[in-house]
PDB file of N, CA and C in Angstrom:
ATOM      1  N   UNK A   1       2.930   4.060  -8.496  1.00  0.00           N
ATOM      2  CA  UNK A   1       2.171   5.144  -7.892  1.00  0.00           C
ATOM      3  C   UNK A   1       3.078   5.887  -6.933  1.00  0.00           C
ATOM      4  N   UNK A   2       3.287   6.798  -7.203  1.00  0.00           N
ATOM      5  CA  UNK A   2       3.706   7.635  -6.250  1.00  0.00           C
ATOM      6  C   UNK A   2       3.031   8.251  -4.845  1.00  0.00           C
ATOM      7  N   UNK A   3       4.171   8.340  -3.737  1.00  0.00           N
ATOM      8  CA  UNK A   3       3.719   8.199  -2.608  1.00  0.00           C
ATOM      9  C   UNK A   3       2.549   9.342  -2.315  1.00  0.00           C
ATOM     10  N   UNK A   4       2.780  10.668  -2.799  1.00  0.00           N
ATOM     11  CA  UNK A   4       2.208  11.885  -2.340  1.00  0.00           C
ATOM     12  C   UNK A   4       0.786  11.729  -3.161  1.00  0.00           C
ATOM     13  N   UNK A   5       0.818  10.590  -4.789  1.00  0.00           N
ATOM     14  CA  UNK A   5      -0.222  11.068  -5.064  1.00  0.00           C
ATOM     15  C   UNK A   5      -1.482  10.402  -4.499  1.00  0.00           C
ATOM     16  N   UNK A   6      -2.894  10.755  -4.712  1.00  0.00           N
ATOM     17  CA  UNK A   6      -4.081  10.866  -4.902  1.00  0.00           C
ATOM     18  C   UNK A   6      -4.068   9.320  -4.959  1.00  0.00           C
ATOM     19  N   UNK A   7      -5.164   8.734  -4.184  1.00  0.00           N
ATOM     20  CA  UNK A   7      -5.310   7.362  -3.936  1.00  0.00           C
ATOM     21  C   UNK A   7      -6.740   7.358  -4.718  1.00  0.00           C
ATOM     22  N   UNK A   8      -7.682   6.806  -5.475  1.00  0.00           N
ATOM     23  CA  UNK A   8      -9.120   6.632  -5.459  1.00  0.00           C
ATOM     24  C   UNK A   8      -9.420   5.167  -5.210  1.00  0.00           C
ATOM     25  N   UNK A   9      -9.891   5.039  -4.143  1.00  0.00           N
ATOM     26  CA  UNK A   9      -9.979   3.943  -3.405  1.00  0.00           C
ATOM     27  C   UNK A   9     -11.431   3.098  -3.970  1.00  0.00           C
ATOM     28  N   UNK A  10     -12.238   4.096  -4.481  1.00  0.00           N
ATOM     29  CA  UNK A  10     -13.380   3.809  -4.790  1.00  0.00           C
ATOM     30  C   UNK A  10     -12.859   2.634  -6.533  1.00  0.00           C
ATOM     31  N   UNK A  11     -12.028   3.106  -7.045  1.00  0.00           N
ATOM     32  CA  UNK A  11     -11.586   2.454  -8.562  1.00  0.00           C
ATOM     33  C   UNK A  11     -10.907   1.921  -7.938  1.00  0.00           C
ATOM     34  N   UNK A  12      -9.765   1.814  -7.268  1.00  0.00           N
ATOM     35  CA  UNK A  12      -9.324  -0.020  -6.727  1.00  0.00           C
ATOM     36  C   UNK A  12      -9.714  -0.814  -6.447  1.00  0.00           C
ATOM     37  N   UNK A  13     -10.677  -0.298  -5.617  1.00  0.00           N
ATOM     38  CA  UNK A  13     -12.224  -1.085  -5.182  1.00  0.00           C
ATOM     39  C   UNK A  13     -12.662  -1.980  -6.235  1.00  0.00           C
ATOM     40  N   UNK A  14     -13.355  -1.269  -6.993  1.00  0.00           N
ATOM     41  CA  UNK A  14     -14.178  -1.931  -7.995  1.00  0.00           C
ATOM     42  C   UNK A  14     -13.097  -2.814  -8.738  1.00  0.00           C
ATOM     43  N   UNK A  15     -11.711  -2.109  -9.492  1.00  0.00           N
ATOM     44  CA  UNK A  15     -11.154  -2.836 -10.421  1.00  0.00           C
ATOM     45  C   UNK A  15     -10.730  -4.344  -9.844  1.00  0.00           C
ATOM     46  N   UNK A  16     -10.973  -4.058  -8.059  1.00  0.00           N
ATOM     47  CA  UNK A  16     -10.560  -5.289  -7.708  1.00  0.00           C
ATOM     48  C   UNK A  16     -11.730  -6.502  -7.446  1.00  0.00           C
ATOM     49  N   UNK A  17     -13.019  -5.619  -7.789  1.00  0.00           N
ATOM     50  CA  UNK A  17     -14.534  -6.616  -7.764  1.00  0.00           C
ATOM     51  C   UNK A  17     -14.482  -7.304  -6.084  1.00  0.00           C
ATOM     52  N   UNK A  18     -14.247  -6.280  -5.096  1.00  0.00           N
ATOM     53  CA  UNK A  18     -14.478  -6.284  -4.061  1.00  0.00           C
ATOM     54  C   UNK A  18     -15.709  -5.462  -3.289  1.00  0.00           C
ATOM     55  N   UNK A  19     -16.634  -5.531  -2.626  1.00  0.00           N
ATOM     56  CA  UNK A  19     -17.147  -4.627  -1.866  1.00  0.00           C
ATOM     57  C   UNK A  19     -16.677  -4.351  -0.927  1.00  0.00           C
ATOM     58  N   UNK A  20     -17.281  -3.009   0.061  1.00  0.00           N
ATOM     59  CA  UNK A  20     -16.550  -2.282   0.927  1.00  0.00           C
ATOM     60  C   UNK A  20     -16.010  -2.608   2.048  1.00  0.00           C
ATOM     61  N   UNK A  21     -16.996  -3.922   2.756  1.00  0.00           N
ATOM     62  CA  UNK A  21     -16.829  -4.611   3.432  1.00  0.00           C
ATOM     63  C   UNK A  21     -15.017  -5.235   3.250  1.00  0.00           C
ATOM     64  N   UNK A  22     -14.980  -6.075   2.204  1.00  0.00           N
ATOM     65  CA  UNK A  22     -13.785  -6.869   2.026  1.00  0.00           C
ATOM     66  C   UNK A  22     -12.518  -5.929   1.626  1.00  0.00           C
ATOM     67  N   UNK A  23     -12.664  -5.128   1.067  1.00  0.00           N
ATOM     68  CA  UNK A  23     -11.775  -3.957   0.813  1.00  0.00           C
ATOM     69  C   UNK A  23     -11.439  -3.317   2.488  1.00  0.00           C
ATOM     70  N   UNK A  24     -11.971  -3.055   2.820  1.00  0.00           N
ATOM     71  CA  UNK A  24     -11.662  -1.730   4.305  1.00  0.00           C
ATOM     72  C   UNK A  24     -11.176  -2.918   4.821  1.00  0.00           C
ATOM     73  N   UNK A  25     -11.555  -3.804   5.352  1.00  0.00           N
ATOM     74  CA  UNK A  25     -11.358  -4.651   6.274  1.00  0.00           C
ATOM     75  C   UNK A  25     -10.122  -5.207   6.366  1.00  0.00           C
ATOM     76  N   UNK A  26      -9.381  -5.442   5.530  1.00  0.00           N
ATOM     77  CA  UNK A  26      -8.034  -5.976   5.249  1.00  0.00           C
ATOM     78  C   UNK A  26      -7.355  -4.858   5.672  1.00  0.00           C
ATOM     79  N   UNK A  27      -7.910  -3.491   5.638  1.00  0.00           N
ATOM     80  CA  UNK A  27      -6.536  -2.502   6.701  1.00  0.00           C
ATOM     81  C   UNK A  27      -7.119  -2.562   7.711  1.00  0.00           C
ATOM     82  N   UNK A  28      -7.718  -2.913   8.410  1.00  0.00           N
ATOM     83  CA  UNK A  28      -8.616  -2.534   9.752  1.00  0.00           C
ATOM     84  C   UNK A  28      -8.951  -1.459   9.916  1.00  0.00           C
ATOM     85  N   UNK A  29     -10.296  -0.833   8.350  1.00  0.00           N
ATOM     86  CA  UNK A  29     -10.762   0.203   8.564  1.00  0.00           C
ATOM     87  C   UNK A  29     -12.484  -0.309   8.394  1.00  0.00           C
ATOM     88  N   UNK A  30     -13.346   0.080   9.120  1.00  0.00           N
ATOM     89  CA  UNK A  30     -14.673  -0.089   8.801  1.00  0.00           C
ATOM     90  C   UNK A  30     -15.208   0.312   7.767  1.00  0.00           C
ATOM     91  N   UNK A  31     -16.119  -0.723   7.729  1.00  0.00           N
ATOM     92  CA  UNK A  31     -16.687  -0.049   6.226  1.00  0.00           C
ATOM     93  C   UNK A  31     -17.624   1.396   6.211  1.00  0.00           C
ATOM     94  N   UNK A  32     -17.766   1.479   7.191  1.00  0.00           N
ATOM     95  CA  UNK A  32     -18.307   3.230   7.363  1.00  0.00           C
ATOM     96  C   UNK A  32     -17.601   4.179   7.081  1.00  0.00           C
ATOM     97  N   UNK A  33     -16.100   3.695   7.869  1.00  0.00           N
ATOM     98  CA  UNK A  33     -15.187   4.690   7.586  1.00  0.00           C
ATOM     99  C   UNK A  33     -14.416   4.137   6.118  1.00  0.00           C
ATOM    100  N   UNK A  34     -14.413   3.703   5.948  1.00  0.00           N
ATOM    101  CA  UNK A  34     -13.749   2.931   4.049  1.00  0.00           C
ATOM    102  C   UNK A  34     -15.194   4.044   3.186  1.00  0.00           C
ATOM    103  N   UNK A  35     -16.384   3.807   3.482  1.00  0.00           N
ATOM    104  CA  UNK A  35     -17.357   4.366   3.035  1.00  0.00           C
ATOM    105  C   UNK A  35     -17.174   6.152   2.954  1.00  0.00           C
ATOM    106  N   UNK A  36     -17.097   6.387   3.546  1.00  0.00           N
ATOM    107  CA  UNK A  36     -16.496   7.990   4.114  1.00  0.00           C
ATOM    108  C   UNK A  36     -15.765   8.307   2.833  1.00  0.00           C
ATOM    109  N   UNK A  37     -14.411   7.717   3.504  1.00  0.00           N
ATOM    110  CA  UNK A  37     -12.975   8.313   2.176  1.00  0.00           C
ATOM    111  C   UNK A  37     -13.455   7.852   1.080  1.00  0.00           C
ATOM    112  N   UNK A  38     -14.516   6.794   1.028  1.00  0.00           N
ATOM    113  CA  UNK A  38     -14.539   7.057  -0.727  1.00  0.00           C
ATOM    114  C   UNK A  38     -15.612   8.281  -1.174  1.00  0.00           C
ATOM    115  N   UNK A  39     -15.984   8.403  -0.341  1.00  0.00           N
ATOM    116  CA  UNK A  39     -17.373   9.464  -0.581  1.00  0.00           C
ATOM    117  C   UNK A  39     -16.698  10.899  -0.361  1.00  0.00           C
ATOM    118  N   UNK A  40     -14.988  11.166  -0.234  1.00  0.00           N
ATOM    119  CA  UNK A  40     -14.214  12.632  -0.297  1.00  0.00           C
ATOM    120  C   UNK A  40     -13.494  12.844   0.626  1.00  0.00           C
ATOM    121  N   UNK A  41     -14.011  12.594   2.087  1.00  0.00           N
ATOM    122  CA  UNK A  41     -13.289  12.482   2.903  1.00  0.00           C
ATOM    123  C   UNK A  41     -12.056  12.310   3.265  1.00  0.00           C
ATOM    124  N   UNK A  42     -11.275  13.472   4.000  1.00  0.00           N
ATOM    125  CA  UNK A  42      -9.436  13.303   3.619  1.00  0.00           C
ATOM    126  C   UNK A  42      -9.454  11.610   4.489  1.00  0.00           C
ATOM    127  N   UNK A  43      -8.302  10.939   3.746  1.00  0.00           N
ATOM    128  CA  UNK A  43      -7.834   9.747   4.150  1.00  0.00           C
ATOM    129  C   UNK A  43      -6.466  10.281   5.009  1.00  0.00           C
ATOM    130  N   UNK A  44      -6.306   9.713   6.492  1.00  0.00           N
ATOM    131  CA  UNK A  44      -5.035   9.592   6.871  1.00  0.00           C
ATOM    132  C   UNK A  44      -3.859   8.804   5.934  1.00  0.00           C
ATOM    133  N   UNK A  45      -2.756   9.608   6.139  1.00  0.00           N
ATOM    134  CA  UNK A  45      -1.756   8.945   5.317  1.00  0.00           C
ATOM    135  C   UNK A  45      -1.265   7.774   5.799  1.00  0.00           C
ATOM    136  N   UNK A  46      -1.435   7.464   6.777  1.00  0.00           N
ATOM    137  CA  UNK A  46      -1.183   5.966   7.432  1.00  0.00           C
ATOM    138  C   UNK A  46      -1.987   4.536   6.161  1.00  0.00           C
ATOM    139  N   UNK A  47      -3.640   5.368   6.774  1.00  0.00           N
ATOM    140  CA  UNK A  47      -4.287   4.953   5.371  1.00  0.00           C
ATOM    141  C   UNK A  47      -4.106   4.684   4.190  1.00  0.00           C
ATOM    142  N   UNK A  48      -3.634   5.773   3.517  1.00  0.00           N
ATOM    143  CA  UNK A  48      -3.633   5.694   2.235  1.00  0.00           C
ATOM    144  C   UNK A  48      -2.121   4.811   2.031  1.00  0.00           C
ATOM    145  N   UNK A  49      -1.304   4.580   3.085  1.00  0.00           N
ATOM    146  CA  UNK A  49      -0.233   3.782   2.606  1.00  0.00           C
ATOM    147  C   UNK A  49      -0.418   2.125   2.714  1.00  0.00           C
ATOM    148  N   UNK A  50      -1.260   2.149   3.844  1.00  0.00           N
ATOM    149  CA  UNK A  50      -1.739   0.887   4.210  1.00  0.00           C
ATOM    150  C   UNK A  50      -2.621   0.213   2.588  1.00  0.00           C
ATOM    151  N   UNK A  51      -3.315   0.983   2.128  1.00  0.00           N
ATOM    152  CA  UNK A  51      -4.095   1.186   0.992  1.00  0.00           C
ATOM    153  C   UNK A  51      -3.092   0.534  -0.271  1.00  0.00           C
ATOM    154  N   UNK A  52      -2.296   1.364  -0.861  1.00  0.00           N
ATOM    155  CA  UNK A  52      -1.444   1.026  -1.779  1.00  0.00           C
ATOM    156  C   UNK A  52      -0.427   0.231  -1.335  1.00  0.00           C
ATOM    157  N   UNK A  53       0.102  -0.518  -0.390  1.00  0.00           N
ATOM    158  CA  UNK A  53       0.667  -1.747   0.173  1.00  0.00           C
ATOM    159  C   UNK A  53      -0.344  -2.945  -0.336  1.00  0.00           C
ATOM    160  N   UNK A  54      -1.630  -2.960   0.422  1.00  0.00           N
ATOM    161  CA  UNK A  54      -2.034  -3.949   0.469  1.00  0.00           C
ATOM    162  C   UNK A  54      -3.324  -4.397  -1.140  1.00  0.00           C
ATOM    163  N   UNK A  55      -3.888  -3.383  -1.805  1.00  0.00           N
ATOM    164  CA  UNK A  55      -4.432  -3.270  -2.487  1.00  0.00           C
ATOM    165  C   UNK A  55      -3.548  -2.506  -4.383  1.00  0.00           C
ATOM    166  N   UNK A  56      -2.632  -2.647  -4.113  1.00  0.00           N
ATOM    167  CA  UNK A  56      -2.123  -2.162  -5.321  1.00  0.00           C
ATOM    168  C   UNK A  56      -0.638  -2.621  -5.398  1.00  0.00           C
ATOM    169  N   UNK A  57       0.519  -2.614  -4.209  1.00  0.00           N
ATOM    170  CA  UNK A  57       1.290  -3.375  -4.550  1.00  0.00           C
ATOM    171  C   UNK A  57       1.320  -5.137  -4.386  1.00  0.00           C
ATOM    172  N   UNK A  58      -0.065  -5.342  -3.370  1.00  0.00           N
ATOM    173  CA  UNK A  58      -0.689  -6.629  -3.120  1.00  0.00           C
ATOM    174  C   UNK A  58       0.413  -7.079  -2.535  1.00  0.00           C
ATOM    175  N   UNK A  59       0.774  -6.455  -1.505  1.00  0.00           N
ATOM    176  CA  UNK A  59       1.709  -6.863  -0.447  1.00  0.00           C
ATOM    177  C   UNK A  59       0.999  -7.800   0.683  1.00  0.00           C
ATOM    178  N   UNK A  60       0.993  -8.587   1.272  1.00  0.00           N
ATOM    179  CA  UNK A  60       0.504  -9.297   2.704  1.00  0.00           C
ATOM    180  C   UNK A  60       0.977  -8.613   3.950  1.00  0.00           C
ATOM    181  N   UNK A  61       0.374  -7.738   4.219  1.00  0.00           N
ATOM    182  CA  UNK A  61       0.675  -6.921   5.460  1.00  0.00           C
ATOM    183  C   UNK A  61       0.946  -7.885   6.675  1.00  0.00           C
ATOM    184  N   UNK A  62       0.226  -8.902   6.494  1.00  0.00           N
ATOM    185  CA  UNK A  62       0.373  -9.733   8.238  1.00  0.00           C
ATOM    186  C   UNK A  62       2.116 -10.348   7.722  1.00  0.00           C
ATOM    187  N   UNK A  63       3.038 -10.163   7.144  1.00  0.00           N
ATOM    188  CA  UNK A  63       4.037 -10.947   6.502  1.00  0.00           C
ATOM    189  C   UNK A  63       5.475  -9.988   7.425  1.00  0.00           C
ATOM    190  N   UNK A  64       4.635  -8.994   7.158  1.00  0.00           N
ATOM    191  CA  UNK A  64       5.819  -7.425   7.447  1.00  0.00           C
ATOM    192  C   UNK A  64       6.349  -7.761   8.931  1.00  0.00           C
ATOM    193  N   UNK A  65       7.612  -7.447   8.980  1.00  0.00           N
ATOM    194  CA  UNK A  65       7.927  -7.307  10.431  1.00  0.00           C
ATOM    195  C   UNK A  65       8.730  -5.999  10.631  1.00  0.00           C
ATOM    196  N   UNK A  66       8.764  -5.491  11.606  1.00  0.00           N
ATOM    197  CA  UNK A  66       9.033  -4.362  12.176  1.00  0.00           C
ATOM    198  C   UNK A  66      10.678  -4.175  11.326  1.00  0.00           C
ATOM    199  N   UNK A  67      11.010  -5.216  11.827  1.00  0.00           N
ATOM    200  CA  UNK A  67      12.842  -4.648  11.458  1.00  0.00           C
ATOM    201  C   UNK A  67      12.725  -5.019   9.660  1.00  0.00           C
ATOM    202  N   UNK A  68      11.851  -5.387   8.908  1.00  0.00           N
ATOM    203  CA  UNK A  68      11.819  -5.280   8.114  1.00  0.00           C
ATOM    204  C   UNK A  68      11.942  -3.845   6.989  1.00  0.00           C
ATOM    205  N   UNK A  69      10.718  -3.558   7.752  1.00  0.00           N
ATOM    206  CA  UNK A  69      10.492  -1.875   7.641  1.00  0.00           C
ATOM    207  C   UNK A  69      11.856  -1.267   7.819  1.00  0.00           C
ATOM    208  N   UNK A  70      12.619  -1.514   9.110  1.00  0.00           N
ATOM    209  CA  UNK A  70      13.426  -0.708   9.957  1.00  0.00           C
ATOM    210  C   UNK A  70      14.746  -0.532   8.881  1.00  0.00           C
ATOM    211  N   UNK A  71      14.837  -1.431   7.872  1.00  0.00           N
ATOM    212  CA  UNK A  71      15.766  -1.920   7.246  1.00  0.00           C
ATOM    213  C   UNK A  71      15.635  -1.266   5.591  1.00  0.00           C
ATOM    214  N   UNK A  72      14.249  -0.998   5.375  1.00  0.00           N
ATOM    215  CA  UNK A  72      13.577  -0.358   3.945  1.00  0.00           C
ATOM    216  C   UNK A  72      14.073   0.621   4.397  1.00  0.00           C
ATOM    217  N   UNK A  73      13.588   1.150   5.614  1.00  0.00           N
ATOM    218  CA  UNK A  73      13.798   2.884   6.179  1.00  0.00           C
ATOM    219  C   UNK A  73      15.087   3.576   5.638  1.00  0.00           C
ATOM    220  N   UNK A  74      15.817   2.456   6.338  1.00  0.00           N
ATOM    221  CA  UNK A  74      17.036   3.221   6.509  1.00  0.00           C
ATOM    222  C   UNK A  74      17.720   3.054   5.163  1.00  0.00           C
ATOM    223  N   UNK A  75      17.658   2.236   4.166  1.00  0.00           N
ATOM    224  CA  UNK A  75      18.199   1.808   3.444  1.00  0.00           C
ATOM    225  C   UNK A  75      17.261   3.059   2.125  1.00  0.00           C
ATOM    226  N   UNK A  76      16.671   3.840   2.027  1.00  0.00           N
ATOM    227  CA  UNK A  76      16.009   4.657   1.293  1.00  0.00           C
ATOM    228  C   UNK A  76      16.586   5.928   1.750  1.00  0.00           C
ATOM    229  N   UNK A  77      16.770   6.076   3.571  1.00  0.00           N
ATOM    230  CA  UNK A  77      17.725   7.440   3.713  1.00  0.00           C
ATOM    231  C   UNK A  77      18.799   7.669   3.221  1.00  0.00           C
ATOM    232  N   UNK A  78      19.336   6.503   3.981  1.00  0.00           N
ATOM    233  CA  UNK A  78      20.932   6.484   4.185  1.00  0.00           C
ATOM    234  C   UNK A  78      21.502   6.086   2.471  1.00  0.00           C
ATOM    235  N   UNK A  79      20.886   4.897   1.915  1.00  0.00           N
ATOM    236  CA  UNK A  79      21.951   4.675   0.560  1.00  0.00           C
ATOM    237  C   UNK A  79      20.375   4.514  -0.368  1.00  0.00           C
ATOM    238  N   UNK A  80      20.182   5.824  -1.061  1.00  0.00           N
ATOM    239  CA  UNK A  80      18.801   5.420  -1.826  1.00  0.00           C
ATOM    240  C   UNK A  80      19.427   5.130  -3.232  1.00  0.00           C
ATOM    241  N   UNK A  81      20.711   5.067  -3.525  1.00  0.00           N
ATOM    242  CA  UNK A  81      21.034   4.557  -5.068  1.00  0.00           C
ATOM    243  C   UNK A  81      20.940   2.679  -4.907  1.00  0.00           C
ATOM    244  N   UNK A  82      21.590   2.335  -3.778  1.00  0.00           N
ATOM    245  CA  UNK A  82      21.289   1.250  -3.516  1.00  0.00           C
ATOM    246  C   UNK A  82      19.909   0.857  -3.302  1.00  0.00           C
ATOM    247  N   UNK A  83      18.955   1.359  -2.354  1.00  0.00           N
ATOM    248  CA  UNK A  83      17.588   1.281  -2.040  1.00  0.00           C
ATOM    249  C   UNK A  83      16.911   0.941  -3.844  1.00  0.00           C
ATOM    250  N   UNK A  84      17.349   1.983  -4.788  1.00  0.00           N
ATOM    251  CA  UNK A  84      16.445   2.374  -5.974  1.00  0.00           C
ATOM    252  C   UNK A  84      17.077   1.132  -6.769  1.00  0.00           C
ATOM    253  N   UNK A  85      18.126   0.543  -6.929  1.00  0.00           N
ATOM    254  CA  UNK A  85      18.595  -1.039  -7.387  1.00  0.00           C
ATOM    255  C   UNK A  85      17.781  -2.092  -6.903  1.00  0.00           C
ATOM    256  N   UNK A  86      18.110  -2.226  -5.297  1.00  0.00           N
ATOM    257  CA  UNK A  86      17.999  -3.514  -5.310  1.00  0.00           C
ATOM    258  C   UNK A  86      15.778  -3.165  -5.581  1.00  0.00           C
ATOM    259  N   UNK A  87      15.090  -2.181  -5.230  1.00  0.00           N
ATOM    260  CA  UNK A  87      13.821  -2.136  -5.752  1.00  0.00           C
ATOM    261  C   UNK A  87      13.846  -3.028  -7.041  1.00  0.00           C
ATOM    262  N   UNK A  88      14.580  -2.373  -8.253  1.00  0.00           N
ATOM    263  CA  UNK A  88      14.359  -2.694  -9.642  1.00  0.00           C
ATOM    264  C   UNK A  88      14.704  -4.278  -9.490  1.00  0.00           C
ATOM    265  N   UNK A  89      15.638  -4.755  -9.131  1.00  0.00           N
ATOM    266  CA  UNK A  89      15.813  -6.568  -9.088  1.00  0.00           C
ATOM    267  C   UNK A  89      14.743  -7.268  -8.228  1.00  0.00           C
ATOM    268  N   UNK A  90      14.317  -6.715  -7.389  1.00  0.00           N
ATOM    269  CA  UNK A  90      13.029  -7.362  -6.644  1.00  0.00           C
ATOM    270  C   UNK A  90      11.939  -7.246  -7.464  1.00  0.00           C
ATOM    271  N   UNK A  91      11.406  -6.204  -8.026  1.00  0.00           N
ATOM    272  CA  UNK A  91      10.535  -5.996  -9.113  1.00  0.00           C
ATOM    273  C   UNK A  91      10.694  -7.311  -9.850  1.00  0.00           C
ATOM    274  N   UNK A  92      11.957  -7.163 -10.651  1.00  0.00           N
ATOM    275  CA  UNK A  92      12.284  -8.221 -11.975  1.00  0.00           C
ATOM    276  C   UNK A  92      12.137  -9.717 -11.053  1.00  0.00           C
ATOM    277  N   UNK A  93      12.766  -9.653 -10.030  1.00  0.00           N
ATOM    278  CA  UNK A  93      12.946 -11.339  -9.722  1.00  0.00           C
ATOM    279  C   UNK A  93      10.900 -11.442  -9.624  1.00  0.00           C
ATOM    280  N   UNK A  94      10.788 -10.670  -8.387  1.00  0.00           N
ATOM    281  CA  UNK A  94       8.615 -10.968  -9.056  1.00  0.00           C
ATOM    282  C   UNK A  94       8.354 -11.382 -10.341  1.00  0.00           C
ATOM    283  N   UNK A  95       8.862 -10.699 -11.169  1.00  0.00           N
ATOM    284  CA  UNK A  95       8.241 -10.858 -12.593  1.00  0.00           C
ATOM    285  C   UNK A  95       8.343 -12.400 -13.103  1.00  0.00           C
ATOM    286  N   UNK A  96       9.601 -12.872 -12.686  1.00  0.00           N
ATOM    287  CA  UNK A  96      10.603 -13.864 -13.347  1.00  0.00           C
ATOM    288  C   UNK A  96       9.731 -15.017 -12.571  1.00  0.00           C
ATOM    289  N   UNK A  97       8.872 -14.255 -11.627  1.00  0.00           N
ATOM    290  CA  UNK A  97       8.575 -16.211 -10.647  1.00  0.00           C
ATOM    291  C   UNK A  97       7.280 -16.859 -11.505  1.00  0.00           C
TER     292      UNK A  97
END
């Protein structure tokens, strides 16, 4: 999924046979407001990344540490041929476990 596109939170939802409750809650969004963005409402992009982290690449957000990030960051500015490799071997080594 690409970063810029279109999230439907409402079909992750379901494909994941979660209700709204258990879905929102894992980003620390209420289910009023989880309720909202699925009902049209623009989603912050904070959101919607938090969203496809934790619900589509099924990442463990409580796992992440700051210099972790700090280290993706820079490593996508500064050398993204490297960044776009070692992605594809992390992909494959997932696959391989």
């Amino acid at each position: 999924m690409k970063a810029n596109s279109k999230i439907e939170a409402r079909d992750i939802r379901r494909k994941l046979g979660m209700n709204q409750q258990q879905f929102w809650s894992q980003l620390g969004v209420t289910q009023s407001g989880g309720s909202r963005y699925e009902s049209g409402r623009n989603m912050p992009r904070p959101v919607q990344q938090l969203l496809r982290l934790v619900h589509v690449e099924q990442i463990d957000i409580q796992k992440i540490r700051r210099e972790d990030y700090e280290v993706v960051e820079y490593l996508r500015a500064a050398k993204p041929a490297l960044f776009k490799d070692l992605k594809k071997e992390a992909k494959a080594a997932a696959k391989g476990k």
